[in-house]
N, C-alpha and C. Protein backbone atom coordinates (compact mmCIF):
# COMPACT_ATOMS: atom_id res chain seq x y z
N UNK A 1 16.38 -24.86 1.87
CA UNK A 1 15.03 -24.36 2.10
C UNK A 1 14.30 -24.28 0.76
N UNK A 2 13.47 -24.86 0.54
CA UNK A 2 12.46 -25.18 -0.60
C UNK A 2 11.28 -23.72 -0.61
N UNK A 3 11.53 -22.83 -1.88
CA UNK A 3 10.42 -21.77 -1.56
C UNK A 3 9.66 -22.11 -2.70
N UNK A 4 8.05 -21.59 -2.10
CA UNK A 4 7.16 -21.32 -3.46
C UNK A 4 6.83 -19.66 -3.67
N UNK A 5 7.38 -19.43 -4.72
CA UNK A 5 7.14 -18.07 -5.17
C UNK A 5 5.91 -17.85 -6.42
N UNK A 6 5.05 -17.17 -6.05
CA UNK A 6 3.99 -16.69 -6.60
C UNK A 6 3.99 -15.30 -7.22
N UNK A 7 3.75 -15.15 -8.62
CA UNK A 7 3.95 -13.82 -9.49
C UNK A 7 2.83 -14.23 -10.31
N UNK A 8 2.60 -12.54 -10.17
CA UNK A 8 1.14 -12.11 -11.37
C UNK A 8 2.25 -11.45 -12.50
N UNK A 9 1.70 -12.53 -13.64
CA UNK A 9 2.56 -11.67 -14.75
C UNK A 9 1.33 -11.53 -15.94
N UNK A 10 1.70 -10.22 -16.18
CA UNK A 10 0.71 -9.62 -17.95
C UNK A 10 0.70 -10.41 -19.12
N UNK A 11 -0.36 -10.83 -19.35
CA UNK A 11 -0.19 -12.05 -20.40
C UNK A 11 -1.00 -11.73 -20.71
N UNK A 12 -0.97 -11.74 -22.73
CA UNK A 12 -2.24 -11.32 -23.71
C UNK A 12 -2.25 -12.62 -24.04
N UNK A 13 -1.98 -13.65 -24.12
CA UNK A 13 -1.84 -14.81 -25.19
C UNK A 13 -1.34 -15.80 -24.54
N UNK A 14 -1.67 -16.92 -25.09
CA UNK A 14 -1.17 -18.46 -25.28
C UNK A 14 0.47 -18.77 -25.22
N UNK A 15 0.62 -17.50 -26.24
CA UNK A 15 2.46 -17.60 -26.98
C UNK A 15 2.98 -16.82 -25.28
N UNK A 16 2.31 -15.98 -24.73
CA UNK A 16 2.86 -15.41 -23.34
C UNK A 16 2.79 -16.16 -22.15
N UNK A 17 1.83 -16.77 -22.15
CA UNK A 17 2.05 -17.88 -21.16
C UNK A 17 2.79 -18.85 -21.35
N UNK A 18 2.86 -19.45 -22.65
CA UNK A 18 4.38 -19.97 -22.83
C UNK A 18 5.63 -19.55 -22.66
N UNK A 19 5.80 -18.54 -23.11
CA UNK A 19 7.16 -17.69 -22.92
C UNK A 19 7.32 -17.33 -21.59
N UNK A 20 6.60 -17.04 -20.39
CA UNK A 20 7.07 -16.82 -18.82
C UNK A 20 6.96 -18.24 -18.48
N UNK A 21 6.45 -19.66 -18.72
CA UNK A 21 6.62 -20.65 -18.13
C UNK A 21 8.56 -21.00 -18.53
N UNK A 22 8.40 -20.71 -20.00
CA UNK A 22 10.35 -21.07 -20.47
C UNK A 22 10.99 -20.41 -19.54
N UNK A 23 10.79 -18.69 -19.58
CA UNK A 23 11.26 -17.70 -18.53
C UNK A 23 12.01 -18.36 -17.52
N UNK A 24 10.58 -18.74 -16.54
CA UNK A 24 10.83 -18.99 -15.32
C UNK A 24 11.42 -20.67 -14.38
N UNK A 25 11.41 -21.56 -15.64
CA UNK A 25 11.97 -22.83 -15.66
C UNK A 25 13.63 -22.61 -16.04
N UNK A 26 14.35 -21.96 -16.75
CA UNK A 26 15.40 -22.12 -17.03
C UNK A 26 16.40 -21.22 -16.11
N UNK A 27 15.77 -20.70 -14.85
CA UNK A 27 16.04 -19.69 -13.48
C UNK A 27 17.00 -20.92 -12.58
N UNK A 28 17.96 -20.88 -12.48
CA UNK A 28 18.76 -21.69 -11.05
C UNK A 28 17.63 -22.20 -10.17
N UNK A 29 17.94 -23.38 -10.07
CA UNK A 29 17.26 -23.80 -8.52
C UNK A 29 16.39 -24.28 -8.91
N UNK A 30 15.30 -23.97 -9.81
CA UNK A 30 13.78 -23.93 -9.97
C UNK A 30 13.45 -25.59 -10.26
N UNK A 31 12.73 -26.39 -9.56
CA UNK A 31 12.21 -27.66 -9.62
C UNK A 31 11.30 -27.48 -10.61
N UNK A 32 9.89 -26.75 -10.33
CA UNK A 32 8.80 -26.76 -10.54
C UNK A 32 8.12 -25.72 -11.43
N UNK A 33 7.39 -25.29 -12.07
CA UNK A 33 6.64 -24.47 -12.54
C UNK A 33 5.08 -24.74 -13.27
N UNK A 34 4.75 -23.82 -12.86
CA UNK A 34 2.97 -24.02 -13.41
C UNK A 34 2.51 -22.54 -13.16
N UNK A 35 1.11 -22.77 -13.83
CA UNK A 35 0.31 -21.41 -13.71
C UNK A 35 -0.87 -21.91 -13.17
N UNK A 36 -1.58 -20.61 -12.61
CA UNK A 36 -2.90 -20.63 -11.50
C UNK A 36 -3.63 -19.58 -11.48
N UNK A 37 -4.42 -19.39 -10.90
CA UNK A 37 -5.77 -18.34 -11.11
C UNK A 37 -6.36 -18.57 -11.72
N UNK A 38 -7.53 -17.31 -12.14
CA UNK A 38 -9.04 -17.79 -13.05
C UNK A 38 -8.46 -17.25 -14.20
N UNK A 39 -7.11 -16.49 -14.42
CA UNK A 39 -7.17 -16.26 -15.86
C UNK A 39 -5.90 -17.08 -16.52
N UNK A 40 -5.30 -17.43 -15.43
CA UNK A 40 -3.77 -17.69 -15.70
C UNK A 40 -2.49 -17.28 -15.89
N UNK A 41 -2.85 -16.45 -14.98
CA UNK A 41 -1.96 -15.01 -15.21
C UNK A 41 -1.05 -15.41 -13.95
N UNK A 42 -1.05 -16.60 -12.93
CA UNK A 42 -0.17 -16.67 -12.12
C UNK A 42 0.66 -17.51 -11.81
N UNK A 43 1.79 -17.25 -11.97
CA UNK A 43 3.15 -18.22 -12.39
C UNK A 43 3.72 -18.35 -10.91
N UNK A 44 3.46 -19.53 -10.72
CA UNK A 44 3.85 -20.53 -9.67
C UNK A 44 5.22 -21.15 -9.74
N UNK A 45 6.43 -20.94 -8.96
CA UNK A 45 7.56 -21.55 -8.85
C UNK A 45 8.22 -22.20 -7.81
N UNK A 46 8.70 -23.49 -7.91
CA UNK A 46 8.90 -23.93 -6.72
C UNK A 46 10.32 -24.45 -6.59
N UNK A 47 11.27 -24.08 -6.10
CA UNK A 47 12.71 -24.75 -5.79
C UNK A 47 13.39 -23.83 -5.00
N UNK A 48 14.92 -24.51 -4.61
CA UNK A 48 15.62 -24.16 -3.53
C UNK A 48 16.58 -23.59 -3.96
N UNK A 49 16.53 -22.21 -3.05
CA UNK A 49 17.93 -20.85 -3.10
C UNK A 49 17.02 -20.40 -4.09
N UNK A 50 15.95 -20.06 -4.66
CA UNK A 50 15.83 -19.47 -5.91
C UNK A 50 15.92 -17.46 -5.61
N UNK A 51 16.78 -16.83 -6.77
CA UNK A 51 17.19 -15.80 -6.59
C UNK A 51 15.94 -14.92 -7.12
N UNK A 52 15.04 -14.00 -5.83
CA UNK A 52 13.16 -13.93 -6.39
C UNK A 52 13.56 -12.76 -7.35
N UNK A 53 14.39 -11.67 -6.98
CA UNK A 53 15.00 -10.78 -7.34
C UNK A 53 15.53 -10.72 -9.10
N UNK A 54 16.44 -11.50 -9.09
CA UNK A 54 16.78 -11.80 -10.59
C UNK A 54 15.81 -12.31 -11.47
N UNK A 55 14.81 -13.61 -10.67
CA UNK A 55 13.52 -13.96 -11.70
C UNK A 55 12.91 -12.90 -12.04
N UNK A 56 12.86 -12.26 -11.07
CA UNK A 56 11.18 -11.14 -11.38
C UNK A 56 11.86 -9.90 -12.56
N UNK A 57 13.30 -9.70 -12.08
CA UNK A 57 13.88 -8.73 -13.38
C UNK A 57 14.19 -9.97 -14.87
N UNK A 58 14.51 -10.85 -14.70
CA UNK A 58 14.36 -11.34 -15.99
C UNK A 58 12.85 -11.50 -16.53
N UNK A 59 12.00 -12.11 -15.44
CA UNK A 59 10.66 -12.02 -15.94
C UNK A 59 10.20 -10.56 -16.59
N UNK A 60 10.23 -9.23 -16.34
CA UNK A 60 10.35 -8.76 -16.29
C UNK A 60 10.74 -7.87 -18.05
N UNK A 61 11.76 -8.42 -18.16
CA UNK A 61 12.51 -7.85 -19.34
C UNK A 61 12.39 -8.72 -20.47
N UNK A 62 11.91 -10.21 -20.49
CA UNK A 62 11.10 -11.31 -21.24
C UNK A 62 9.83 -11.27 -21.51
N UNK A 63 9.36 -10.98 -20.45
CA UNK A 63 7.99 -11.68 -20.75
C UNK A 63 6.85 -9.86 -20.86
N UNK A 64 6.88 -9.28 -19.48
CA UNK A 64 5.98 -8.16 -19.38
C UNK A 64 5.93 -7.77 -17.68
N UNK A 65 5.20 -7.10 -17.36
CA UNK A 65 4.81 -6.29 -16.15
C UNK A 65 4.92 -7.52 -14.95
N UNK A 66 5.34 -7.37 -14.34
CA UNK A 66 5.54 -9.11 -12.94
C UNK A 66 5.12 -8.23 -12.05
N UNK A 67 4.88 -8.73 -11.07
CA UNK A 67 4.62 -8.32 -9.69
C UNK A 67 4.68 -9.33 -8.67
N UNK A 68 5.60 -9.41 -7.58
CA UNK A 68 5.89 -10.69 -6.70
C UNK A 68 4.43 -10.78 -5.77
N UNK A 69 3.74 -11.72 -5.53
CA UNK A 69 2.75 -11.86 -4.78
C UNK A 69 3.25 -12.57 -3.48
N UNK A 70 3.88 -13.59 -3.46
CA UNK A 70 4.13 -14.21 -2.00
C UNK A 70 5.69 -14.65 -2.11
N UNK A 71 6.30 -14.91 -1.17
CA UNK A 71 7.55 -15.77 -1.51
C UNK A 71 7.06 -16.24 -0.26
N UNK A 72 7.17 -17.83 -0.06
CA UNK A 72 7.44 -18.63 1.13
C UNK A 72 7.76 -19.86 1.27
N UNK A 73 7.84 -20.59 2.18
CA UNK A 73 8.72 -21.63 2.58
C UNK A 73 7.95 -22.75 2.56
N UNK A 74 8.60 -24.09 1.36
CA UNK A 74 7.27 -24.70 0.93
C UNK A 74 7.03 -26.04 1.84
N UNK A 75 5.86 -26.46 2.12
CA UNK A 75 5.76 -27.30 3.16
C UNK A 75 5.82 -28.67 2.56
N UNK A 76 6.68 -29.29 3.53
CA UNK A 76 7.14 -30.56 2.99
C UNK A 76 5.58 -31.27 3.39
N UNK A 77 5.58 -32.15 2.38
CA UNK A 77 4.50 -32.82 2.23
C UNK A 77 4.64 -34.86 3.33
N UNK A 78 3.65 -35.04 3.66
CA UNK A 78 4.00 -36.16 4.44
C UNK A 78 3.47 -37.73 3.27
């Protein structure tokens, strides 16, 4: 099952949005990563089995303040 998980993480800087993209790419499972919103404060992840729990506490203890916004089931594309 392929999920996309969506987190608002606290970012002052350039060097912080770098550092939760490393974060959250070197997580088991994880295919995909990018950021979204109007400020860029939202770290987009996409792969299978990913453990949301362990990201968001490593995010968490790396990067700054996380907060899980969606976890769901990503739609296969045709």
């Amino acid at each position: 099952m392929t999920q996309k998980i969506v987190m608002k993480v606290q970012m002052n800087s350039e060097k912080c949005q770098t550092k939760a993209l490393k974060v959250a790419a070197i997580a088991d499972s994880v295919y995909t990563v990018g950021l979204e919103g109007a400020e860029k404060d939202e770290v987009v992840v996409i792969g299978e089995g990913v453990n949301v729990v362990k990201l968001i506490t490593t995010m968490r203890k790396k990067v700054g303040h996380t907060i899980a916004i969606s976890v769901a089931e990503e739609k296969k594309r045709d």
